[in-house]
N, C-alpha and C. Protein backbone atom coordinates (compact mmCIF):
# COMPACT_ATOMS: atom_id res chain seq x y z
N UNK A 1 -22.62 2.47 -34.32
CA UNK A 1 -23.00 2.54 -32.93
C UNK A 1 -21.87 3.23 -32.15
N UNK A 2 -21.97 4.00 -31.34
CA UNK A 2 -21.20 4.67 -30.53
C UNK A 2 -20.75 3.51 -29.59
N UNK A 3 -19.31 4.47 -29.05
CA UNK A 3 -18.83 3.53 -28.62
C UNK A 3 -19.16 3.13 -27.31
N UNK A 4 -19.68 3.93 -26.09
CA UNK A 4 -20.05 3.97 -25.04
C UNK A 4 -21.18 3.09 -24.94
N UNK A 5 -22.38 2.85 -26.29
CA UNK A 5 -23.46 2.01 -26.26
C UNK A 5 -22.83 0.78 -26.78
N UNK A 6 -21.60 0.47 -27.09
CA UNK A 6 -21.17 -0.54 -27.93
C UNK A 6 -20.86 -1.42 -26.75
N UNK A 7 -20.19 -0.52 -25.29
CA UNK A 7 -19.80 -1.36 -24.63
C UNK A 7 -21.17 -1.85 -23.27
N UNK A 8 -21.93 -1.21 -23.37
CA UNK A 8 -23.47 -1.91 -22.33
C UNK A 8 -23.78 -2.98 -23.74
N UNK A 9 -23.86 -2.79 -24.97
CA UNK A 9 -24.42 -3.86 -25.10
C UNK A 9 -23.90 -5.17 -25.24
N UNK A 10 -22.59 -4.92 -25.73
CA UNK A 10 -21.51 -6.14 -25.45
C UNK A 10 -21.23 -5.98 -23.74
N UNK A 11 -21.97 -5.85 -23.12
CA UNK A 11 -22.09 -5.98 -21.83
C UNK A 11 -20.41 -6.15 -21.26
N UNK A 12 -19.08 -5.15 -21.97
CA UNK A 12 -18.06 -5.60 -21.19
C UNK A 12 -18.15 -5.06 -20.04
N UNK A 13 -18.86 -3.45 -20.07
CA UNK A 13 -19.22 -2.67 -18.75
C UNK A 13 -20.57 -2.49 -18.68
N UNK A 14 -21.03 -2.80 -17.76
CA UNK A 14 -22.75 -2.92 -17.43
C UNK A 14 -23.73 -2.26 -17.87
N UNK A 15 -23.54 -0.55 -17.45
CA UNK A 15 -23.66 0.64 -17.53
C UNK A 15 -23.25 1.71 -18.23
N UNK A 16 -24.49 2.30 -19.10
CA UNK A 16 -23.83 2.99 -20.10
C UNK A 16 -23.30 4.43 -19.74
N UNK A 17 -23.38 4.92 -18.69
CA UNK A 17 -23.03 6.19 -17.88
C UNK A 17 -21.83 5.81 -17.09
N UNK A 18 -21.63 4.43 -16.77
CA UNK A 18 -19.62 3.94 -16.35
C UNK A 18 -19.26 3.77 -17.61
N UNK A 19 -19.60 3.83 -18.65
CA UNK A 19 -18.72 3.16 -19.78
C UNK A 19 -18.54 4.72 -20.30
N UNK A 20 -19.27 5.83 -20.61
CA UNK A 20 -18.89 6.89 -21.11
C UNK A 20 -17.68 7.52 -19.93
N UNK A 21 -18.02 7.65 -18.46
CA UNK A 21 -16.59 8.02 -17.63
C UNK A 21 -15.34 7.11 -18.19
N UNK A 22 -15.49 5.48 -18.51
CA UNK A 22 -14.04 4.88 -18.56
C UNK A 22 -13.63 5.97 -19.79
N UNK A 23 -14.52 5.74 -20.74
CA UNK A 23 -14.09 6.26 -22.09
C UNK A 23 -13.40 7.45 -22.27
N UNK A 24 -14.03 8.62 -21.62
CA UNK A 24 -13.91 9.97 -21.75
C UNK A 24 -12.64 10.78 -20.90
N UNK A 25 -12.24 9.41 -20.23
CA UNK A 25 -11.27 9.35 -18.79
C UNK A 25 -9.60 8.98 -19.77
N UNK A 26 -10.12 8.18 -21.15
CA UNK A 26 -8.78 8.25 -21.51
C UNK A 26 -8.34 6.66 -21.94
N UNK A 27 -9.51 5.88 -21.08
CA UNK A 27 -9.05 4.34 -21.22
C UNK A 27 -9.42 3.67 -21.51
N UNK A 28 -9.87 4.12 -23.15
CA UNK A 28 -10.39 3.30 -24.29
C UNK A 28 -9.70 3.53 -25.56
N UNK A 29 -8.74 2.68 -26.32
CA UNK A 29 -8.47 2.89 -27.08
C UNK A 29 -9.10 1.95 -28.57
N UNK A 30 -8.86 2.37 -29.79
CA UNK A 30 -9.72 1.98 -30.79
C UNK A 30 -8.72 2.20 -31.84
N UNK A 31 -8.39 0.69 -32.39
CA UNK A 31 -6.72 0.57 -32.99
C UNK A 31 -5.90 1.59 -32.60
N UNK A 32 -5.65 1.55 -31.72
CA UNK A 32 -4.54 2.46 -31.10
C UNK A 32 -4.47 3.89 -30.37
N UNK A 33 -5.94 4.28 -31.06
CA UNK A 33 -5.44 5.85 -30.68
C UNK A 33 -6.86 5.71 -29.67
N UNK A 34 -6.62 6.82 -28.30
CA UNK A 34 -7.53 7.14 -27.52
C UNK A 34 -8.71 7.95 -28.47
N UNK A 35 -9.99 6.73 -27.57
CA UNK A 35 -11.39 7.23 -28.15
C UNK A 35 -12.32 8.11 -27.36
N UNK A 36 -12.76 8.69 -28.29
CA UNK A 36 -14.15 9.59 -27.04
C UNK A 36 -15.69 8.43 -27.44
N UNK A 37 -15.82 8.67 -26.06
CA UNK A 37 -17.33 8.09 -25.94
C UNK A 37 -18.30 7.65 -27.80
N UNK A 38 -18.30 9.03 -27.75
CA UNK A 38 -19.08 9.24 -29.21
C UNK A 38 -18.45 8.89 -30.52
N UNK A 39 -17.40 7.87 -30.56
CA UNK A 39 -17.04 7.18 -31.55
C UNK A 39 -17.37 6.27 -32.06
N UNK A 40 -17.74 6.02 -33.36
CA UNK A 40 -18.50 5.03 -34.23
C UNK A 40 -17.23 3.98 -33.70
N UNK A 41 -18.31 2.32 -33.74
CA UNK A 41 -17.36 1.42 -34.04
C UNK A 41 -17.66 0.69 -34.86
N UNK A 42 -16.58 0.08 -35.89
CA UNK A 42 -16.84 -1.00 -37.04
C UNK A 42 -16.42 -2.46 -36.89
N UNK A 43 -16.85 -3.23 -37.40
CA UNK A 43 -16.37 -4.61 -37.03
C UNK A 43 -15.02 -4.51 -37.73
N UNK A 44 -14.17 -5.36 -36.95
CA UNK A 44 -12.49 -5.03 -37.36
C UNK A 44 -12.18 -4.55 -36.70
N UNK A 45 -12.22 -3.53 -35.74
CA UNK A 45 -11.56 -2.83 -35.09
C UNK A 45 -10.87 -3.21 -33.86
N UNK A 46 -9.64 -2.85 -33.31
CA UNK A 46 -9.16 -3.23 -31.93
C UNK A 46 -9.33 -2.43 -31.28
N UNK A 47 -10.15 -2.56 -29.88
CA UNK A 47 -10.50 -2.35 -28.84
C UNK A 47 -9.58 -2.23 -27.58
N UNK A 48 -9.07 -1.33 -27.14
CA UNK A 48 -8.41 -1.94 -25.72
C UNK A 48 -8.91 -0.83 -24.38
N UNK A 49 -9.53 -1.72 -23.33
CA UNK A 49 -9.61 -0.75 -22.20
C UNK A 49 -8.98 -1.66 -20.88
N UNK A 50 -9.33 -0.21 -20.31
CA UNK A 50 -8.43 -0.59 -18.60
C UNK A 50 -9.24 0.22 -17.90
N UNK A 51 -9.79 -0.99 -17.24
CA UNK A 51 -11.17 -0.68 -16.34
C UNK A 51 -10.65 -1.37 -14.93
N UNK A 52 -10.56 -0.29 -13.83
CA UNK A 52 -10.12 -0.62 -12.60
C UNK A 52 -8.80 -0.76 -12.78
N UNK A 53 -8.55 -2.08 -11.71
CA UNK A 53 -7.36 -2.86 -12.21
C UNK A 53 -6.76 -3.75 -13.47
N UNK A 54 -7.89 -3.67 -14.42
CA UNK A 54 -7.81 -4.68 -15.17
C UNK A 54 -7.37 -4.02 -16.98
N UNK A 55 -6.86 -4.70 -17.60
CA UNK A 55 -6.41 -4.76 -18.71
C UNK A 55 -7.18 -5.85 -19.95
N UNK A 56 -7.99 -5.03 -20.86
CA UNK A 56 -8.36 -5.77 -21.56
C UNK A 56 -8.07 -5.49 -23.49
N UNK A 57 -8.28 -6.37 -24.28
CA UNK A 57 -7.85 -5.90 -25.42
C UNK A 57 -8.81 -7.19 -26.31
N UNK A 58 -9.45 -6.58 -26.82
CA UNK A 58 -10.76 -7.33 -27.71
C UNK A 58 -10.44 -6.89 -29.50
N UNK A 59 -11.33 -7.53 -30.02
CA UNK A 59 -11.55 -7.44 -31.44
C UNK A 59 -13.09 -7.63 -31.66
N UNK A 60 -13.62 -6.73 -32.20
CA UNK A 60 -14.98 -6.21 -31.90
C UNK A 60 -15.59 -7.06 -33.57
N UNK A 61 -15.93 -8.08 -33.44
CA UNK A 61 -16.91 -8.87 -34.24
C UNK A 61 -17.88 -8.82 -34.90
N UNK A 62 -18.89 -8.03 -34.44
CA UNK A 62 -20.11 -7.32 -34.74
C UNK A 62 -20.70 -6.27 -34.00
N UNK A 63 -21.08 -5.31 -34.97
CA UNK A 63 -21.87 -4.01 -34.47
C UNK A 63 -23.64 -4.10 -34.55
N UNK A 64 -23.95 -4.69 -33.22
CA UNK A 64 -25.43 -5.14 -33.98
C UNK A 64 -26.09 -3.36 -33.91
N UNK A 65 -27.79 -3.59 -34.43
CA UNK A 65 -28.38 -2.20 -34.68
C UNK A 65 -29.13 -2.06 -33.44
N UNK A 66 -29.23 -2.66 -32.38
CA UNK A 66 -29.49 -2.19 -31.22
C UNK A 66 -29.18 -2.94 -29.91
N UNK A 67 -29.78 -3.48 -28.95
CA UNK A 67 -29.92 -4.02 -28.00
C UNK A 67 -29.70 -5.68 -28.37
N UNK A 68 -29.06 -6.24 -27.75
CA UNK A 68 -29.25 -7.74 -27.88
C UNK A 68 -29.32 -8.74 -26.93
N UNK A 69 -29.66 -10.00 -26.88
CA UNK A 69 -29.82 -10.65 -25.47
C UNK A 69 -28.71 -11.30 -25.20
N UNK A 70 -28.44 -11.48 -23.74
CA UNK A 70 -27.53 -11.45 -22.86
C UNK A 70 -26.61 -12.48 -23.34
N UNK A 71 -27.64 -14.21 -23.84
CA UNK A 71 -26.34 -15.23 -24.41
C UNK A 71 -25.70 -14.50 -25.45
N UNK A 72 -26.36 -13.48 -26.44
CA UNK A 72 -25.82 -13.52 -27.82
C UNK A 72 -24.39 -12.28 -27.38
N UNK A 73 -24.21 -11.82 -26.83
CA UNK A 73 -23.36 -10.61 -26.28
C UNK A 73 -21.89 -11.04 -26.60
N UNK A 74 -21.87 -12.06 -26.32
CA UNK A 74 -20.29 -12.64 -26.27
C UNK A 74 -19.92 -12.79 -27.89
N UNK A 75 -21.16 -13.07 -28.52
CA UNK A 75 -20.83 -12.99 -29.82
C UNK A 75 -20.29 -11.82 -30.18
N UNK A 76 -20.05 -10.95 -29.85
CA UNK A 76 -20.13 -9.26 -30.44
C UNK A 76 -18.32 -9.33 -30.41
N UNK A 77 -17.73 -10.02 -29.49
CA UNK A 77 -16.45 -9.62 -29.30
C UNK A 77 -15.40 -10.73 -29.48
N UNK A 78 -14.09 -10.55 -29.74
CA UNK A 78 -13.34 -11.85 -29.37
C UNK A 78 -11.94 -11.48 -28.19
N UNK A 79 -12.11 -11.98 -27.37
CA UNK A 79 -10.91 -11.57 -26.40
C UNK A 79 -9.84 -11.87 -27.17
N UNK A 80 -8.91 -10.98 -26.99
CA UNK A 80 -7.39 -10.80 -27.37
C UNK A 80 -6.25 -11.09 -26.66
N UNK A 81 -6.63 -10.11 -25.52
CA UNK A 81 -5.92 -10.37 -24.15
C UNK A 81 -6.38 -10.00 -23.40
N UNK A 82 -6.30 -10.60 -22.27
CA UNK A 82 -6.63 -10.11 -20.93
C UNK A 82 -5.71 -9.85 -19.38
N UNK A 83 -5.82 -9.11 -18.99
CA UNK A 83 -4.43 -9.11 -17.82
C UNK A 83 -4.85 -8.30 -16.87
N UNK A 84 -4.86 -8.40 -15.35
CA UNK A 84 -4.61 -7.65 -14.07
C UNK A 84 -3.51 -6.64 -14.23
N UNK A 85 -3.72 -5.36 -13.73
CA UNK A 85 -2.55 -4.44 -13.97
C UNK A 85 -2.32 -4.00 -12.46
N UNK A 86 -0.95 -4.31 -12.27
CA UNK A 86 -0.47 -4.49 -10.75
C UNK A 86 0.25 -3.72 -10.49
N UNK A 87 0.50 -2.83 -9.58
CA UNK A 87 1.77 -1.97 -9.46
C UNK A 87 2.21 -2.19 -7.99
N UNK A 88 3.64 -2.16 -8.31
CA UNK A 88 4.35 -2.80 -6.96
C UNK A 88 4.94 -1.40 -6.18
N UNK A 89 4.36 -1.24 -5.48
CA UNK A 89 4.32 -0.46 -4.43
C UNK A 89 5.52 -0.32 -3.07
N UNK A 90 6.26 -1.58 -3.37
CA UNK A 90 7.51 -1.71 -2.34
C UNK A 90 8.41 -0.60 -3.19
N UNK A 91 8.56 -0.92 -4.31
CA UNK A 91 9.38 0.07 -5.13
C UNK A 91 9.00 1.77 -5.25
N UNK A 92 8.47 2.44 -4.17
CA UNK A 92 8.07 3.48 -4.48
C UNK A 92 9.08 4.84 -4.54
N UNK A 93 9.71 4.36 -4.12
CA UNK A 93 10.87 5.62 -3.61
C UNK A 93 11.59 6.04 -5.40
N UNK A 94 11.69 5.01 -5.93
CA UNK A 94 12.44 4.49 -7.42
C UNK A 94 11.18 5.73 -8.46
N UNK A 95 10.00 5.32 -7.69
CA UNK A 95 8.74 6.08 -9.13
C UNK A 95 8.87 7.38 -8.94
N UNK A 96 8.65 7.76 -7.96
CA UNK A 96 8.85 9.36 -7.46
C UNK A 96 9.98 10.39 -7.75
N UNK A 97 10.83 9.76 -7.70
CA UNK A 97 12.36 9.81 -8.01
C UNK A 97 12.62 10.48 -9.32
């Protein structure tokens, strides 16, 4: 399953036309290395995106063969980590620099 349909149906992003922009934007990685949209995923694999502000990093459980219902979704993944990504903005003079 591609990866862009991997993530509407593990419902981490709603929409499968926001999930190909996060993807294609750079901020999906798949054990490590940046993925394009159209990448197969296998169970085993580490997952990490950064959607908005947020920081996430999964382990992808199952690749079902299509669509699945909404309780079973959570099954698909196991959170790893999760984190807000904050940037402190008093310090700006220091980034630019």
């Amino acid at each position: 399953m591609r990866l862009d349909k991997f993530l509407k149906v593990s419902r981490i992003i709603k929409r499968r036309p926001i999930a190909k922009i996060v993807v294609d934007g750079g901020k999906a990685k798949l054990d490590g290395k940046v993925a394009k949209s159209s990448t197969e995923v296998k169970p085993g694999q580490i997952l990490e995106i950064e959607y908005f502000d947020k920081y996430f990093k999964f382990e992808i459980v199952e690749v079902p063969t299509g669509n699945v219902p909404k309780d079973r979704a959570a099954d698909l993944i196991k959170v790893l980590e999760s984190k807000g990504i904050t940037l402190d903005l008093a310090g700006e003079e220091d980034i630019f620099q």
